[in-house]
Protein backbone atom coordinates (compact mmCIF):
# COMPACT_ATOMS: atom_id res chain seq x y z
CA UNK A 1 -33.17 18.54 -21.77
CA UNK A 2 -32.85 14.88 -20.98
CA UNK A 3 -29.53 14.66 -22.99
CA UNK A 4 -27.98 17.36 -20.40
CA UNK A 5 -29.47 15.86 -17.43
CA UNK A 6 -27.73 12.76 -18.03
CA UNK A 7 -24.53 13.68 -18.78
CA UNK A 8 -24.65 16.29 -15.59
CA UNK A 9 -25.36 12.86 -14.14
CA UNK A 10 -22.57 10.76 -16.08
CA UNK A 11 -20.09 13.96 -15.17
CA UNK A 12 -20.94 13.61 -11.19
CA UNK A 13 -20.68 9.80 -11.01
CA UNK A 14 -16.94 9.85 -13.01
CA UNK A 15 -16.04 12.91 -10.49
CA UNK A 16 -16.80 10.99 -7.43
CA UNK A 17 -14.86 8.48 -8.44
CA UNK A 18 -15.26 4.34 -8.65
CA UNK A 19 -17.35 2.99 -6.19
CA UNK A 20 -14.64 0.58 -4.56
CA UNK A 21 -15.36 -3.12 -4.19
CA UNK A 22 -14.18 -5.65 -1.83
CA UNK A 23 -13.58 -8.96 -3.79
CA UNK A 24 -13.70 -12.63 -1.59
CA UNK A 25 -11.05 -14.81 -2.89
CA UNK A 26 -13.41 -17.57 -2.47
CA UNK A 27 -16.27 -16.47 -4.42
CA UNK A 28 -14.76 -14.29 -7.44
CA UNK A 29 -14.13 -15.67 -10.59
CA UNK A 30 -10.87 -14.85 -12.65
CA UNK A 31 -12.17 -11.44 -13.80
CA UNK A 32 -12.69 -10.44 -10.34
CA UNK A 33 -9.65 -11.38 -9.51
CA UNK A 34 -8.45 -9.64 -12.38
CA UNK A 35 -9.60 -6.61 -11.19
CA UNK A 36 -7.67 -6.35 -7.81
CA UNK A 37 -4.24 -4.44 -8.33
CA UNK A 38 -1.56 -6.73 -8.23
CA UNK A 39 -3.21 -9.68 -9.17
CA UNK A 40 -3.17 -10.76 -13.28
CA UNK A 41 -3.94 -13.84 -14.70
CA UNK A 42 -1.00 -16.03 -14.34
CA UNK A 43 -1.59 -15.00 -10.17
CA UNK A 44 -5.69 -15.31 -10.66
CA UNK A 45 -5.26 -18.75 -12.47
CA UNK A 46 -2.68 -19.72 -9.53
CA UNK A 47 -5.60 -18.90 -7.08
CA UNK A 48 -8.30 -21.17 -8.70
CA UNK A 49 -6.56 -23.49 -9.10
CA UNK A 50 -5.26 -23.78 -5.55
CA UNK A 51 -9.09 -23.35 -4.70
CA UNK A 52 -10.12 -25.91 -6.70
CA UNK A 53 -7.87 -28.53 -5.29
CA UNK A 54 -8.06 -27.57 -1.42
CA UNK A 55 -11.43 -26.20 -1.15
CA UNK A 56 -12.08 -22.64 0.14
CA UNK A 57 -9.33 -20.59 1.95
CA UNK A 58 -10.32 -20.60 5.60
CA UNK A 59 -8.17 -17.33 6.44
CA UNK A 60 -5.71 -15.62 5.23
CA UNK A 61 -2.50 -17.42 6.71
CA UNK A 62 -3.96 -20.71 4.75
CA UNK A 63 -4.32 -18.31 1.42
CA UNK A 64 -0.15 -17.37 2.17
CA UNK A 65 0.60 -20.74 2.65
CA UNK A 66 -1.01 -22.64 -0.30
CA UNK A 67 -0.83 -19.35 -3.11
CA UNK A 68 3.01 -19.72 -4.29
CA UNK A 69 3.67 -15.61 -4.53
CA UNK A 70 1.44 -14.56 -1.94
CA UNK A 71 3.78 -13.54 1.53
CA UNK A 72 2.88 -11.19 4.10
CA UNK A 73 3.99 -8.43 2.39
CA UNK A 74 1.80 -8.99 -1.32
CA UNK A 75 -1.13 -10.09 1.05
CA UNK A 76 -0.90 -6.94 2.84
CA UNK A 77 -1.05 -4.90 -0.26
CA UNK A 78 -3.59 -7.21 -2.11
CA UNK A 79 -5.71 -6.72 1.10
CA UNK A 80 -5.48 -3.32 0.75
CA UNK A 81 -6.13 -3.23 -2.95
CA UNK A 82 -9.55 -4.72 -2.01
CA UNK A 83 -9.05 -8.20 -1.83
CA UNK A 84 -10.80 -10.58 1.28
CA UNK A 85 -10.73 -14.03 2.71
CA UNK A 86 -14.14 -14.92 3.61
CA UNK A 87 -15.15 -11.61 3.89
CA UNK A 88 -11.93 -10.12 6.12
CA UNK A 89 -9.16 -7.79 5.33
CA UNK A 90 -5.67 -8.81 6.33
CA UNK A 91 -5.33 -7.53 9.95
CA UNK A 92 -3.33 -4.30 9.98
CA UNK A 93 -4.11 -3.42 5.94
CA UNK A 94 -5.28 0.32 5.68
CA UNK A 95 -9.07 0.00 5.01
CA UNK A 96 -9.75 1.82 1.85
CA UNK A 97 -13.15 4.26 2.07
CA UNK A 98 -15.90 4.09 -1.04
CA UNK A 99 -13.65 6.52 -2.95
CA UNK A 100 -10.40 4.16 -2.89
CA UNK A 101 -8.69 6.68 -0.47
CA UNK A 102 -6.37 4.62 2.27
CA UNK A 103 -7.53 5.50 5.78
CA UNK A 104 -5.36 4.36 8.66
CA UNK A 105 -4.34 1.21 9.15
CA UNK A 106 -6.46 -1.48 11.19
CA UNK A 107 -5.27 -2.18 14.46
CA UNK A 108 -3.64 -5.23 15.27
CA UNK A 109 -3.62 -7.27 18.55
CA UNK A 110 -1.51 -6.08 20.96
CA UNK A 111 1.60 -9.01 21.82
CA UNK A 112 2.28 -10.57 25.38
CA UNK A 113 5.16 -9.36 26.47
């Protein structure tokens, strides 16, 4: 009885899908990293050791600018993969809901004409 209660249980959990995690690029280690699509460990290596010389990104413009490989573009996708600067998406990535579905994307400030 137990045995099929827990794989009913097991079968539910891997239906619903992985539970999707945000990951700070301040406070993960390399297997965190790791674990955000598009980065690998040549990119996660590049990112502690960045961190380790400069100190914590303060946003994500600072992350761009001192992470060789990381543009607009990658950041936008790595934000939407799940990655965060001190606990903030990349304005205007598509926030991603517990079941890793893309929603719409955040809006952005609005420019003075």
């Amino acid at each position: 009885m137990l045995k099929k209660l827990l794989l009913a249980v097991s079968t539910m959990a891997m239906a619903m899908g992985v539970a999707f995690a945000q990951v700070d690029v301040n406070k993960a280690d390399a297997a965190a990293l790791d674990s955000v699509r598009g980065i690998g460990p040549a990119k996660s290596k590049l990112i502690l050791d960045e961190r380790g010389k400069g100190g914590e990104f303060k946003d994500w413009a600072d992350f761009e600018r001192r992470v060789k490989g990381i543009g607009d573009k990658n950041a936008m996708k790595l934000s939407e993969a799940g990655l965060v600067v001190n606990g903030k998406s990349k304005d205007g990535a598509a926030a991603k809901t517990m079941e890793g579905k893309q929603t719409a994307k955040a809006p952005t400030a609005a420019k003075n004409k």
